[in-house]
PDBML (XML) file of the C-alpha atoms, coordinates in Angstrom:
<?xml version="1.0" encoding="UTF-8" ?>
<PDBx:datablock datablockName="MODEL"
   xmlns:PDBx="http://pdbml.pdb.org/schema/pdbx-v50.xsd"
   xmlns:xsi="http://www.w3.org/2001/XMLSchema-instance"
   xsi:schemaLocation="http://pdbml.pdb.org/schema/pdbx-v50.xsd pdbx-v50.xsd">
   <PDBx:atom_siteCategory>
      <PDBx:atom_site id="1">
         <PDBx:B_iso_or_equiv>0.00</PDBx:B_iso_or_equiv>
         <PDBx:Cartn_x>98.708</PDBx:Cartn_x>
         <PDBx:Cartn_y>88.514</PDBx:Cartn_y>
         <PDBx:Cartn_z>105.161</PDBx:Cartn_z>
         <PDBx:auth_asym_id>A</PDBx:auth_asym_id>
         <PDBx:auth_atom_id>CA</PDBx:auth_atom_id>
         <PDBx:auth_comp_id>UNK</PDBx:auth_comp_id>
         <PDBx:auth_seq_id>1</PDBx:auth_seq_id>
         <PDBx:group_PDB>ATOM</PDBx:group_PDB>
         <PDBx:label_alt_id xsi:nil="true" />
         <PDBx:label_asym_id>A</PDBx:label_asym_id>
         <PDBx:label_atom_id>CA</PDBx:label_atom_id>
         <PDBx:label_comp_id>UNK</PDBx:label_comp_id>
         <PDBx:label_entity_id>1</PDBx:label_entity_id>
         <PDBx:label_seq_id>1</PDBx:label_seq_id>
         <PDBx:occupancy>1.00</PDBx:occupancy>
         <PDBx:pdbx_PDB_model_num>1</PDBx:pdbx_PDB_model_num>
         <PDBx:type_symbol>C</PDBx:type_symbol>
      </PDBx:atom_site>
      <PDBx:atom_site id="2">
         <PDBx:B_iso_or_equiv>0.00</PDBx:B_iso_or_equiv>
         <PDBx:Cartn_x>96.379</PDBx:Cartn_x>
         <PDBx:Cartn_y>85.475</PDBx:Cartn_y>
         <PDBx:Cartn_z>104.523</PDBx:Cartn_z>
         <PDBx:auth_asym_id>A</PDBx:auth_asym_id>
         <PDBx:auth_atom_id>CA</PDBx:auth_atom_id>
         <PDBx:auth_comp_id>UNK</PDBx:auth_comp_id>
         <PDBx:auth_seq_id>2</PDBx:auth_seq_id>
         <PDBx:group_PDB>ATOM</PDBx:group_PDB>
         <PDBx:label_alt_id xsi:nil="true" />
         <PDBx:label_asym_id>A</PDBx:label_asym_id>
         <PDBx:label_atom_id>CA</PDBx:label_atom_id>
         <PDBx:label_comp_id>UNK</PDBx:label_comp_id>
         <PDBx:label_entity_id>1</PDBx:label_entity_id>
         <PDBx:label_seq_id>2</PDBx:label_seq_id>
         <PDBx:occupancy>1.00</PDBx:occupancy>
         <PDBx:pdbx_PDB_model_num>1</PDBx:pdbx_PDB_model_num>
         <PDBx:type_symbol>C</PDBx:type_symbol>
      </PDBx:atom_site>
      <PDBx:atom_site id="3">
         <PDBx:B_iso_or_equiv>0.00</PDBx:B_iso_or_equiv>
         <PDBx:Cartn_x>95.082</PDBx:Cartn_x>
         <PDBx:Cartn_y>85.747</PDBx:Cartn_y>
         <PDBx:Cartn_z>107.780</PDBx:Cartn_z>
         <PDBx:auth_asym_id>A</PDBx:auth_asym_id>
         <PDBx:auth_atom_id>CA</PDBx:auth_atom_id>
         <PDBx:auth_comp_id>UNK</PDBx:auth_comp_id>
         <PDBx:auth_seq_id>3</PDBx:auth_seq_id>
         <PDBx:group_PDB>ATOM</PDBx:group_PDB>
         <PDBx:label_alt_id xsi:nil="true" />
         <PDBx:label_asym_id>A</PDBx:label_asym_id>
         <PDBx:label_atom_id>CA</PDBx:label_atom_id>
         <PDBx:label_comp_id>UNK</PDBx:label_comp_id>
         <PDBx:label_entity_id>1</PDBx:label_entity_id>
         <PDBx:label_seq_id>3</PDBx:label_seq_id>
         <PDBx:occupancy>1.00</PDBx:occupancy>
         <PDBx:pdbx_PDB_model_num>1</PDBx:pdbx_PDB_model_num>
         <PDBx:type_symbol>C</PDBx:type_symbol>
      </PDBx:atom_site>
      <PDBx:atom_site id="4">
         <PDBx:B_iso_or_equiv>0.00</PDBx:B_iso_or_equiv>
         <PDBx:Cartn_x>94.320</PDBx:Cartn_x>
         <PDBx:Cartn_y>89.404</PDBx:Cartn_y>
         <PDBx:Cartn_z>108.081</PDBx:Cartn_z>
         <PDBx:auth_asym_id>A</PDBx:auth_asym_id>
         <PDBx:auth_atom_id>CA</PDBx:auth_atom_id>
         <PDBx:auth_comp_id>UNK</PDBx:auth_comp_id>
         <PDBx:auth_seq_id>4</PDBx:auth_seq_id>
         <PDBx:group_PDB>ATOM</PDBx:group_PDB>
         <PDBx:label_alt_id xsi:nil="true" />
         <PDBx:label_asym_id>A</PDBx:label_asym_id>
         <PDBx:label_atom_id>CA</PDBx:label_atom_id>
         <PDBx:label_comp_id>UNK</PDBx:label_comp_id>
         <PDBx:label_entity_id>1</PDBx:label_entity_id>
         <PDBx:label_seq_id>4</PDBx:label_seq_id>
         <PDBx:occupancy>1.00</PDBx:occupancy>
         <PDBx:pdbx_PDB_model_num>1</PDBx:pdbx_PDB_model_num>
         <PDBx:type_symbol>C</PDBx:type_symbol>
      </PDBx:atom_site>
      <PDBx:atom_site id="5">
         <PDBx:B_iso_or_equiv>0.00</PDBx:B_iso_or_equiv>
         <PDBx:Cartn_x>93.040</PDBx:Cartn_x>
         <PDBx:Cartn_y>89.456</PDBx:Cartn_y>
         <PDBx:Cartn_z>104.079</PDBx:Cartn_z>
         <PDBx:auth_asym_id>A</PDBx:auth_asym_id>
         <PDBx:auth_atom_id>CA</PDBx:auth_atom_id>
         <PDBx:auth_comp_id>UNK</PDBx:auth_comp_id>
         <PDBx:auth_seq_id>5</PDBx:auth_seq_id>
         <PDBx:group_PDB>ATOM</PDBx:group_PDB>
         <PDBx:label_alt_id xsi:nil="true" />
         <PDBx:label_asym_id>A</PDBx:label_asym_id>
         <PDBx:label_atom_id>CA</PDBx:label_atom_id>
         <PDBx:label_comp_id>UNK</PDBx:label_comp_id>
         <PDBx:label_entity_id>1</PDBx:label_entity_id>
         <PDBx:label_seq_id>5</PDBx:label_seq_id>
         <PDBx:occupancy>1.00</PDBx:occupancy>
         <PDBx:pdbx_PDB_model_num>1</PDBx:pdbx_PDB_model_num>
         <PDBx:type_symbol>C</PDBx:type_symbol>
      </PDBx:atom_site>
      <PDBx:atom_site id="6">
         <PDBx:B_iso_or_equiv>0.00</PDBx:B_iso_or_equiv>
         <PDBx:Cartn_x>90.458</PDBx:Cartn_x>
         <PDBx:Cartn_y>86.110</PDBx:Cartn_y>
         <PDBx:Cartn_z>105.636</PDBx:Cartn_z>
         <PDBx:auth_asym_id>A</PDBx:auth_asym_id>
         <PDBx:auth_atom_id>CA</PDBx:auth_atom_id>
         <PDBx:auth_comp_id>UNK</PDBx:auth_comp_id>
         <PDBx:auth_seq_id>6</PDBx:auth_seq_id>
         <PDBx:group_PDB>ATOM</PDBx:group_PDB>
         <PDBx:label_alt_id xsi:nil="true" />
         <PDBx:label_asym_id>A</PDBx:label_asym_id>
         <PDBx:label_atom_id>CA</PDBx:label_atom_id>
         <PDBx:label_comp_id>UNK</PDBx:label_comp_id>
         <PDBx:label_entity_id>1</PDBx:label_entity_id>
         <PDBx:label_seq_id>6</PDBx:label_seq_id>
         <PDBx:occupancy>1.00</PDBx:occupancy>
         <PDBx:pdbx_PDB_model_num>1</PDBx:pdbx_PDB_model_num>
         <PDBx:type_symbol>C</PDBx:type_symbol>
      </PDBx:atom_site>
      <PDBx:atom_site id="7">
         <PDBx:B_iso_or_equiv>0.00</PDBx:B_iso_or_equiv>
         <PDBx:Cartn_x>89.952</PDBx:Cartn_x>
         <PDBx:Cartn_y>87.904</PDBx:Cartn_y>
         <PDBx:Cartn_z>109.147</PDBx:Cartn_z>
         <PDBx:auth_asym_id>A</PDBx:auth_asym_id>
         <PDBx:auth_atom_id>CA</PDBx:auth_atom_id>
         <PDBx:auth_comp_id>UNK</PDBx:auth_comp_id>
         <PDBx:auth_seq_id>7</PDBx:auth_seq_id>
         <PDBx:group_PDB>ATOM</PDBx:group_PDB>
         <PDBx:label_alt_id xsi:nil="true" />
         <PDBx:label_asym_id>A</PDBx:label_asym_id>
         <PDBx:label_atom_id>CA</PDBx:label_atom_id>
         <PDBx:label_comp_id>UNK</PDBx:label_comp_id>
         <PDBx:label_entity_id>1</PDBx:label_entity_id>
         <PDBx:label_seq_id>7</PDBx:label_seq_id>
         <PDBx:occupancy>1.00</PDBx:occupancy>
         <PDBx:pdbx_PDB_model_num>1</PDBx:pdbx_PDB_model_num>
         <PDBx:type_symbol>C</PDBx:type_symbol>
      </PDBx:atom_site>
      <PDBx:atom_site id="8">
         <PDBx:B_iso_or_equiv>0.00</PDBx:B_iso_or_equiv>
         <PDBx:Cartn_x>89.031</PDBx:Cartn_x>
         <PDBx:Cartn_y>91.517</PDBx:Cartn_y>
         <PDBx:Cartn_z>106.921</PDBx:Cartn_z>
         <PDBx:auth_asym_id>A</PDBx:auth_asym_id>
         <PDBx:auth_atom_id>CA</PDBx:auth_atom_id>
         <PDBx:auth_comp_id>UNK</PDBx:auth_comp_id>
         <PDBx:auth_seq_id>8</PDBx:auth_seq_id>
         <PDBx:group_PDB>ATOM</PDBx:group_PDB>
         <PDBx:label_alt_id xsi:nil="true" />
         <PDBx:label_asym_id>A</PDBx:label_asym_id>
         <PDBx:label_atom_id>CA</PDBx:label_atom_id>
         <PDBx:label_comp_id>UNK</PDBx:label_comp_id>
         <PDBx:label_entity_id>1</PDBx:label_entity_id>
         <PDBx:label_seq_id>8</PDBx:label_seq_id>
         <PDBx:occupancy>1.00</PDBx:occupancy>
         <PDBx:pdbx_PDB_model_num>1</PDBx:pdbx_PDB_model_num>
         <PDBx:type_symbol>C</PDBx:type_symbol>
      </PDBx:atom_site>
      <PDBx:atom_site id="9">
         <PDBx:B_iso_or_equiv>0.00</PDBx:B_iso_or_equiv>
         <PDBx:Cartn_x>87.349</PDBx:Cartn_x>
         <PDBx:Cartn_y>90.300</PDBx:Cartn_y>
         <PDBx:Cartn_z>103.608</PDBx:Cartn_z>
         <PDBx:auth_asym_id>A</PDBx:auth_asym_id>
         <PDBx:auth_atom_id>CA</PDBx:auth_atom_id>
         <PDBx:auth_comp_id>UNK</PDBx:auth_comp_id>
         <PDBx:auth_seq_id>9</PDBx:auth_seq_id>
         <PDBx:group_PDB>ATOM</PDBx:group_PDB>
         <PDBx:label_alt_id xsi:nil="true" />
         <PDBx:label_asym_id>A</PDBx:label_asym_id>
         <PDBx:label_atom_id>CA</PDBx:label_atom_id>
         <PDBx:label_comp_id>UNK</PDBx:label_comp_id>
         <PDBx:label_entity_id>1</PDBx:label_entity_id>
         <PDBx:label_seq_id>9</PDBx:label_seq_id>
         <PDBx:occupancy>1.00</PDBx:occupancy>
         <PDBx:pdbx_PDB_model_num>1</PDBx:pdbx_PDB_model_num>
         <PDBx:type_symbol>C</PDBx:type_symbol>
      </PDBx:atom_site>
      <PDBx:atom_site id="10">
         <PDBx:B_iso_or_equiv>0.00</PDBx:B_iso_or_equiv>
         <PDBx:Cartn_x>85.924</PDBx:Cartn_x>
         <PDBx:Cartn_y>94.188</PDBx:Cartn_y>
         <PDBx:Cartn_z>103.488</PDBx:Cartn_z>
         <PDBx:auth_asym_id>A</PDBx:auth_asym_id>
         <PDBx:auth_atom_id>CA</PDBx:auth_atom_id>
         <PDBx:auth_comp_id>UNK</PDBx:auth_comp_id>
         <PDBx:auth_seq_id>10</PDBx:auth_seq_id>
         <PDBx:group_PDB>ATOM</PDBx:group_PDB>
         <PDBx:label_alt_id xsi:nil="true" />
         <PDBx:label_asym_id>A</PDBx:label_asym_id>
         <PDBx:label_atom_id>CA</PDBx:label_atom_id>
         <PDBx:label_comp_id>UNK</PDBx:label_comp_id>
         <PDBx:label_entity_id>1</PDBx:label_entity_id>
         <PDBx:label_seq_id>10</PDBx:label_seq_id>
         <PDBx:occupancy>1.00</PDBx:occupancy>
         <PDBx:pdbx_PDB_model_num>1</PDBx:pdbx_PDB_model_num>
         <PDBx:type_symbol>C</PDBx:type_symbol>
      </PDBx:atom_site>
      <PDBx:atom_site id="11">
         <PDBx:B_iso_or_equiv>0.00</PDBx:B_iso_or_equiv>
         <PDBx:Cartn_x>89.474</PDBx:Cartn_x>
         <PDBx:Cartn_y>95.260</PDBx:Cartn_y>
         <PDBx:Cartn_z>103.350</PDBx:Cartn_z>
         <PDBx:auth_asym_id>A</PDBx:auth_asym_id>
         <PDBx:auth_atom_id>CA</PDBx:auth_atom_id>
         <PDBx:auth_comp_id>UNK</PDBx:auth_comp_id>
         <PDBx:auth_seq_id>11</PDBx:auth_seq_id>
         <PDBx:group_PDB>ATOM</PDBx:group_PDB>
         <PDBx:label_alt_id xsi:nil="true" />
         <PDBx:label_asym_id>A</PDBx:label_asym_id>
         <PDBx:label_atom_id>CA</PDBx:label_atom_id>
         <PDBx:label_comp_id>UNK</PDBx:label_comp_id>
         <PDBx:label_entity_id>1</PDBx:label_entity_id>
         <PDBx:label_seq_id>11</PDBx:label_seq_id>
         <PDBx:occupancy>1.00</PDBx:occupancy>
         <PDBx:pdbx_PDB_model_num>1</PDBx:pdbx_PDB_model_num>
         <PDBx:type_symbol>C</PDBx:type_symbol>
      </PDBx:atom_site>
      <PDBx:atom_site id="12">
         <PDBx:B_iso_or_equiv>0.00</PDBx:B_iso_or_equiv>
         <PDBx:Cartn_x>92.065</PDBx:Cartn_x>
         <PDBx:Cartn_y>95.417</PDBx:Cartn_y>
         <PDBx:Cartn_z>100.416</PDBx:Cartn_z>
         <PDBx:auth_asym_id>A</PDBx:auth_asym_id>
         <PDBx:auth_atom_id>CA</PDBx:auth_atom_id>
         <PDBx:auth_comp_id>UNK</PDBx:auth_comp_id>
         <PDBx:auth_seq_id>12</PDBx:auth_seq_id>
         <PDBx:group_PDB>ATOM</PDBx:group_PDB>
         <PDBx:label_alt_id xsi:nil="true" />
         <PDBx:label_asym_id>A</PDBx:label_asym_id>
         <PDBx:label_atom_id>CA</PDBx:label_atom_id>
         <PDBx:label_comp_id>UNK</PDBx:label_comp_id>
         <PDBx:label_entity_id>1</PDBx:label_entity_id>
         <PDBx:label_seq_id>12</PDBx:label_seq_id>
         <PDBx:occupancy>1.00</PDBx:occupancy>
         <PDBx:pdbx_PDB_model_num>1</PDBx:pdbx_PDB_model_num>
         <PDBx:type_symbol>C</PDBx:type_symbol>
      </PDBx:atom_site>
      <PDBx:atom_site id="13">
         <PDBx:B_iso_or_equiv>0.00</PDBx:B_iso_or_equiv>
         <PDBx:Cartn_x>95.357</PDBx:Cartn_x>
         <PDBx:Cartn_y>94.130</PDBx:Cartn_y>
         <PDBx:Cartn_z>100.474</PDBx:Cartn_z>
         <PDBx:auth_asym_id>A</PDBx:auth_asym_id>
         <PDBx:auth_atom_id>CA</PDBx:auth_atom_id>
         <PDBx:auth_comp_id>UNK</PDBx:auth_comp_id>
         <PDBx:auth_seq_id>13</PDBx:auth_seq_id>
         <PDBx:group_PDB>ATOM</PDBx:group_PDB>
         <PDBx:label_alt_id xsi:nil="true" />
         <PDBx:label_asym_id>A</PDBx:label_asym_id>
         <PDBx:label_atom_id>CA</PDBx:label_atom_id>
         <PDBx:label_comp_id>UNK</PDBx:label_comp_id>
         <PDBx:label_entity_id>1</PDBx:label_entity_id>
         <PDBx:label_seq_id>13</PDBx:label_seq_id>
         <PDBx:occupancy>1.00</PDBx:occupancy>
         <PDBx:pdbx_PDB_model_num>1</PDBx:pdbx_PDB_model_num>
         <PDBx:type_symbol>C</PDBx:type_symbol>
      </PDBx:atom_site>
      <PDBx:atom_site id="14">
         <PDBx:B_iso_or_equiv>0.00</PDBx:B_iso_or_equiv>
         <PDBx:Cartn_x>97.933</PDBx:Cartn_x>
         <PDBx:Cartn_y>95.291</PDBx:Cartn_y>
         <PDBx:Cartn_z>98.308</PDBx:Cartn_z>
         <PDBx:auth_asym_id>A</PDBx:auth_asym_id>
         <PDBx:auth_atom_id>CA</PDBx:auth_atom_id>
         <PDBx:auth_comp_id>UNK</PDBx:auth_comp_id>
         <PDBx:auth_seq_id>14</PDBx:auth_seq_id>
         <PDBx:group_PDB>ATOM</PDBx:group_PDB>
         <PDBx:label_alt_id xsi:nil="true" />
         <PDBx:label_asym_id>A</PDBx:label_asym_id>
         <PDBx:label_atom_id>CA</PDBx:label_atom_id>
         <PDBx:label_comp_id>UNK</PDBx:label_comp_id>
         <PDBx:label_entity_id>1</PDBx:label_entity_id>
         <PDBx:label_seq_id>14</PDBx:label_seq_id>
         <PDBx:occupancy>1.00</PDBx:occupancy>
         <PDBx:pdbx_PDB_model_num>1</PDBx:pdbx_PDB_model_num>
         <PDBx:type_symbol>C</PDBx:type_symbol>
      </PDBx:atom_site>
      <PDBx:atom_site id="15">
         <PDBx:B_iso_or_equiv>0.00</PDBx:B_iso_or_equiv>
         <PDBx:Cartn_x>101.964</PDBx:Cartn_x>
         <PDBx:Cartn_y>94.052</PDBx:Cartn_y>
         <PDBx:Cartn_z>98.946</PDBx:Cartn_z>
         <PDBx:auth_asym_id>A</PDBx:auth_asym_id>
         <PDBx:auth_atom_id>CA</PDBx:auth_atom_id>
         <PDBx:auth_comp_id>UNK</PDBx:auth_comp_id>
         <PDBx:auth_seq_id>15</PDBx:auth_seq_id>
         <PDBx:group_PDB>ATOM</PDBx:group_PDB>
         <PDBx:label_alt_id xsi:nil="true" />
         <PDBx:label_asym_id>A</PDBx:label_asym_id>
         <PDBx:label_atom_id>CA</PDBx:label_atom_id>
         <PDBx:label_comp_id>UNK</PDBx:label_comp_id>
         <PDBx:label_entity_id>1</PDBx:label_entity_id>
         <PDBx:label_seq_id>15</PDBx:label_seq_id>
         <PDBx:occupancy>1.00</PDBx:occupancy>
         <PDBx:pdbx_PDB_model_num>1</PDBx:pdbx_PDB_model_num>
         <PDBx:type_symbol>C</PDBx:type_symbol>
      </PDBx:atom_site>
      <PDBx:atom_site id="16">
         <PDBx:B_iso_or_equiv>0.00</PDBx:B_iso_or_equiv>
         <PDBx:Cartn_x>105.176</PDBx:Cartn_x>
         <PDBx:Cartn_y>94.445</PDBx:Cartn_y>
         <PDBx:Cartn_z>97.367</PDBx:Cartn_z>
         <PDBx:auth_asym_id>A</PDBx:auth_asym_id>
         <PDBx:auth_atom_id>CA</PDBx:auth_atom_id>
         <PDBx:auth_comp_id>UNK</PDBx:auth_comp_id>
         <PDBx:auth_seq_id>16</PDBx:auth_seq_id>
         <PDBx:group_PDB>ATOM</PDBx:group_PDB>
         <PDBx:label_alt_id xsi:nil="true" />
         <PDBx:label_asym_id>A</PDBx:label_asym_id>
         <PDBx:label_atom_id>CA</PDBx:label_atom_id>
         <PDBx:label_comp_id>UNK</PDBx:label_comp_id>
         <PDBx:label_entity_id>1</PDBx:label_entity_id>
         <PDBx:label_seq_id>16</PDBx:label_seq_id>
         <PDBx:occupancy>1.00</PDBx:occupancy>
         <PDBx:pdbx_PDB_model_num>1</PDBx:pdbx_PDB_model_num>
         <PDBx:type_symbol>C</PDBx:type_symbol>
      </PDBx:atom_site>
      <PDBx:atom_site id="17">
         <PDBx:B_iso_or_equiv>0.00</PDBx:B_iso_or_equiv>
         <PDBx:Cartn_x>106.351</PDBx:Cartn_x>
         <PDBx:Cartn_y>91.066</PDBx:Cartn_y>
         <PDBx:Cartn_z>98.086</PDBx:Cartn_z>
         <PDBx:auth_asym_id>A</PDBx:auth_asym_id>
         <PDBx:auth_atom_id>CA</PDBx:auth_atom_id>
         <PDBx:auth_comp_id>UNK</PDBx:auth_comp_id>
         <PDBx:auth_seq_id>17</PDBx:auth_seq_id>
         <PDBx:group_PDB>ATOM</PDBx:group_PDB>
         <PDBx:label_alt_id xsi:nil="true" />
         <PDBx:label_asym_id>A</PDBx:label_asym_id>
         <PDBx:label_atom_id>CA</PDBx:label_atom_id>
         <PDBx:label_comp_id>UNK</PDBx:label_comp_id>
         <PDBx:label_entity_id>1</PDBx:label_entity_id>
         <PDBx:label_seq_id>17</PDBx:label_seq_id>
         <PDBx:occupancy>1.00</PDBx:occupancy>
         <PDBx:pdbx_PDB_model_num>1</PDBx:pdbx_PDB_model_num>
         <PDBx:type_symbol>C</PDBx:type_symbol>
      </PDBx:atom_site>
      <PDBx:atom_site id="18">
         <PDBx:B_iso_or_equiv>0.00</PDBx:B_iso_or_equiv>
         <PDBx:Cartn_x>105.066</PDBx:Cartn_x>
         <PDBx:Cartn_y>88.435</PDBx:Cartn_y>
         <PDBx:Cartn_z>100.520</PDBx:Cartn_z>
         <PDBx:auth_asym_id>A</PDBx:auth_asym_id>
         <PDBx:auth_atom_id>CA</PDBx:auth_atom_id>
         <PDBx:auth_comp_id>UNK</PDBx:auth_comp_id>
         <PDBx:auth_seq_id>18</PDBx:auth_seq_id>
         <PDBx:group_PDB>ATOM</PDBx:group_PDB>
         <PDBx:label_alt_id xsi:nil="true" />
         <PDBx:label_asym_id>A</PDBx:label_asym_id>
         <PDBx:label_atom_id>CA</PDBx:label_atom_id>
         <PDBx:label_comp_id>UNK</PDBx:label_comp_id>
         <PDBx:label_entity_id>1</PDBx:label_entity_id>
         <PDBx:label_seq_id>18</PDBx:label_seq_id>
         <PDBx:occupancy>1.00</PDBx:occupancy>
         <PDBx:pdbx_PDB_model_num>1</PDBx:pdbx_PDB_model_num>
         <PDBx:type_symbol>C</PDBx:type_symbol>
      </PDBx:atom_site>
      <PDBx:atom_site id="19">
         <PDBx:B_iso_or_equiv>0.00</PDBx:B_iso_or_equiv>
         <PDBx:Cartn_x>107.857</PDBx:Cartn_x>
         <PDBx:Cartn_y>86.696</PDBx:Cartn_y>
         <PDBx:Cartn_z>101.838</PDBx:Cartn_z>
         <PDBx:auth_asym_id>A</PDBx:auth_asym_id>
         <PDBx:auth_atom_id>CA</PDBx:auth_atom_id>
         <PDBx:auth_comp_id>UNK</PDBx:auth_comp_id>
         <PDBx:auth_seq_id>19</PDBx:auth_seq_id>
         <PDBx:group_PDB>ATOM</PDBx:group_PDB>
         <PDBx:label_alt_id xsi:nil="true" />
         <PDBx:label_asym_id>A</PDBx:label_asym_id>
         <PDBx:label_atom_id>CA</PDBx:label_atom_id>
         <PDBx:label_comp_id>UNK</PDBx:label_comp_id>
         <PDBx:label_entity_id>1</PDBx:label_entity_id>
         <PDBx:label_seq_id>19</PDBx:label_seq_id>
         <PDBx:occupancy>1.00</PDBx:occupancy>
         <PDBx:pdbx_PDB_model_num>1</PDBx:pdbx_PDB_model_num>
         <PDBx:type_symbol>C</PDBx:type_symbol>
      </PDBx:atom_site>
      <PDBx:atom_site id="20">
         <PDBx:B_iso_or_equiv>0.00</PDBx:B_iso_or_equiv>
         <PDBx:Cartn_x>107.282</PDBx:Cartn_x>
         <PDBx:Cartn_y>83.146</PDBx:Cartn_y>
         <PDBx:Cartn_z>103.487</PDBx:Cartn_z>
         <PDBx:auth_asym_id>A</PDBx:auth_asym_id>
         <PDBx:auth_atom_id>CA</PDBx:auth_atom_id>
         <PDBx:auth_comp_id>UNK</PDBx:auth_comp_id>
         <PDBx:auth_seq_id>20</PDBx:auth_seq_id>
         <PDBx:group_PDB>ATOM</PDBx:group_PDB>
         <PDBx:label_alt_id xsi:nil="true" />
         <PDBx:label_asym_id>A</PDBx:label_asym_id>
         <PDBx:label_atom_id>CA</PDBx:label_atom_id>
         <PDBx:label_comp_id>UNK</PDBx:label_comp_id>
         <PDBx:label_entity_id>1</PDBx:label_entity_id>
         <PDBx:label_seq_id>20</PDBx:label_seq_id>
         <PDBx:occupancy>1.00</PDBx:occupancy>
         <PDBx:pdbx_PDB_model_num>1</PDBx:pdbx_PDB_model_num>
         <PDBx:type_symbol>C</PDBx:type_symbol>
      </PDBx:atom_site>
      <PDBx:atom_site id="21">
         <PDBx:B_iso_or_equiv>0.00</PDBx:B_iso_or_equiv>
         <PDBx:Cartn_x>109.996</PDBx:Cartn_x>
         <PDBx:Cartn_y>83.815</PDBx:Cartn_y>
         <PDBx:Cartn_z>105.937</PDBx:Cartn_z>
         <PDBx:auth_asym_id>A</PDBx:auth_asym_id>
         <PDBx:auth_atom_id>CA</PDBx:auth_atom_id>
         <PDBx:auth_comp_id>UNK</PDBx:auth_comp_id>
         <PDBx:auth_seq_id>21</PDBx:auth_seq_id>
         <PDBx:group_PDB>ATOM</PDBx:group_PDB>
         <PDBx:label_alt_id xsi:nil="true" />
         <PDBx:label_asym_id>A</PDBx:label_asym_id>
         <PDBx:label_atom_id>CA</PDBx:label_atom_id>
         <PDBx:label_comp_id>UNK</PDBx:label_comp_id>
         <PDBx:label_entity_id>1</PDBx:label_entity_id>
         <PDBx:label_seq_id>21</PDBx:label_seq_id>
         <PDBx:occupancy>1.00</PDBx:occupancy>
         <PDBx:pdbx_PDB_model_num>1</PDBx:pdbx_PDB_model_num>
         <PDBx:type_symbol>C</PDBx:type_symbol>
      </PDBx:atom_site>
      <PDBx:atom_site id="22">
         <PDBx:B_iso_or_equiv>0.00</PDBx:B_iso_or_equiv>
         <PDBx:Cartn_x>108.944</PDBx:Cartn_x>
         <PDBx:Cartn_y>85.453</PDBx:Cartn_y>
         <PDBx:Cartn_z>109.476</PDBx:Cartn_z>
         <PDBx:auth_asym_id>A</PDBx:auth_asym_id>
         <PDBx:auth_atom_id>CA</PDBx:auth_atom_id>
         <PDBx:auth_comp_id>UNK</PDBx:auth_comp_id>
         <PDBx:auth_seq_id>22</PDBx:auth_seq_id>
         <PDBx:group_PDB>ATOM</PDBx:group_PDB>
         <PDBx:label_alt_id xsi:nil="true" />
         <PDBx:label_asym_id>A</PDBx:label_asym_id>
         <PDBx:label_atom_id>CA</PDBx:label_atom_id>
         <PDBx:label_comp_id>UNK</PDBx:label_comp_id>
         <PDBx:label_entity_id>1</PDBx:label_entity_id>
         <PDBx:label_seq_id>22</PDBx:label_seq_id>
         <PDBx:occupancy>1.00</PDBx:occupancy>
         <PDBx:pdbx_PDB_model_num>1</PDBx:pdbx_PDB_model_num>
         <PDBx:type_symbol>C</PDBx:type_symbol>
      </PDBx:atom_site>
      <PDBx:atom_site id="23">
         <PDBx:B_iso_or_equiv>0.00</PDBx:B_iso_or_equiv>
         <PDBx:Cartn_x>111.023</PDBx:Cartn_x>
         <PDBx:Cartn_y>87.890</PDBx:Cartn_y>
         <PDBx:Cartn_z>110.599</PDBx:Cartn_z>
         <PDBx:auth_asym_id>A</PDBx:auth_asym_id>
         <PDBx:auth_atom_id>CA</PDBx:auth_atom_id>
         <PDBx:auth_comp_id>UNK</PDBx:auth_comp_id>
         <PDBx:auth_seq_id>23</PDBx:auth_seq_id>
         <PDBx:group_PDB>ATOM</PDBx:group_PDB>
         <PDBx:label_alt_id xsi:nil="true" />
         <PDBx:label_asym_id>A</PDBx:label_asym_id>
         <PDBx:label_atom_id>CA</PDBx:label_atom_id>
         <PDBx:label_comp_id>UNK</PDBx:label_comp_id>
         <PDBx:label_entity_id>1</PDBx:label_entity_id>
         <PDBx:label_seq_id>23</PDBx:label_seq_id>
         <PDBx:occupancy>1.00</PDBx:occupancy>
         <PDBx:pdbx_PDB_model_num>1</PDBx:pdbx_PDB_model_num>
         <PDBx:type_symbol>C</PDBx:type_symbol>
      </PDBx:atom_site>
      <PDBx:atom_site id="24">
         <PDBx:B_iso_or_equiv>0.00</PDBx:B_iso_or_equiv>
         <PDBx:Cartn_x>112.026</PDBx:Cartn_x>
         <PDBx:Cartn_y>90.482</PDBx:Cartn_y>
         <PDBx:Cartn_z>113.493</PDBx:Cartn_z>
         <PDBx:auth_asym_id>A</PDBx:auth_asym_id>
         <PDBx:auth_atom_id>CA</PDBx:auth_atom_id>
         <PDBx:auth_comp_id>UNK</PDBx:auth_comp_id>
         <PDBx:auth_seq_id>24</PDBx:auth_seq_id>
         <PDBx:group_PDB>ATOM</PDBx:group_PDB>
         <PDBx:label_alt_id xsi:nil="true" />
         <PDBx:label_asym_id>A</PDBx:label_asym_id>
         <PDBx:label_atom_id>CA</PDBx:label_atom_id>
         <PDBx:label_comp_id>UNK</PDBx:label_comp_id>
         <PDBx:label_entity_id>1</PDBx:label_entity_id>
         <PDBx:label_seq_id>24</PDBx:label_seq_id>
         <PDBx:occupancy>1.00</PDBx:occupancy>
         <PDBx:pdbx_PDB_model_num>1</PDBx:pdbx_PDB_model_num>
         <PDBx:type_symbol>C</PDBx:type_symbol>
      </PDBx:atom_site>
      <PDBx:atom_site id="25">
         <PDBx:B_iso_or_equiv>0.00</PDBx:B_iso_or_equiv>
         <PDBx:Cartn_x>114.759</PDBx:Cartn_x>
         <PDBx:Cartn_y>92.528</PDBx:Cartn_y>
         <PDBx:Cartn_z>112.880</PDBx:Cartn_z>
         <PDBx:auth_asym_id>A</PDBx:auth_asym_id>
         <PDBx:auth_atom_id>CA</PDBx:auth_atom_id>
         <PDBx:auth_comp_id>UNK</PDBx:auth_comp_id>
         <PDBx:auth_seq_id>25</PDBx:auth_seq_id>
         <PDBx:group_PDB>ATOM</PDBx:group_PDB>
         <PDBx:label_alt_id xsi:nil="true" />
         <PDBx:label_asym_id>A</PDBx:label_asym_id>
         <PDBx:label_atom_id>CA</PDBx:label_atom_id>
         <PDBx:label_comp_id>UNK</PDBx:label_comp_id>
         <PDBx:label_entity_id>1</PDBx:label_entity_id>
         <PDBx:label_seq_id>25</PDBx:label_seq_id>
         <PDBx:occupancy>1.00</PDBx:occupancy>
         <PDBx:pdbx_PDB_model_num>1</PDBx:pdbx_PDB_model_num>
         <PDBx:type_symbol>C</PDBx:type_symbol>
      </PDBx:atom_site>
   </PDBx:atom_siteCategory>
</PDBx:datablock>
């Protein structure tokens, strides 16, 4: 999310959580 809100500063971001655990399941 950091990454995409920094690569996209035109773009909002809104999230439930952000979890600092990645994932696949």
């Amino acid at each position: 999310l950091e990454a995409m809100a920094e690569g996209n500063p035109t773009v909002t971001f809104v999230a439930g959580r952000a979890s600092d655990r990645s994932y696949c399941g």
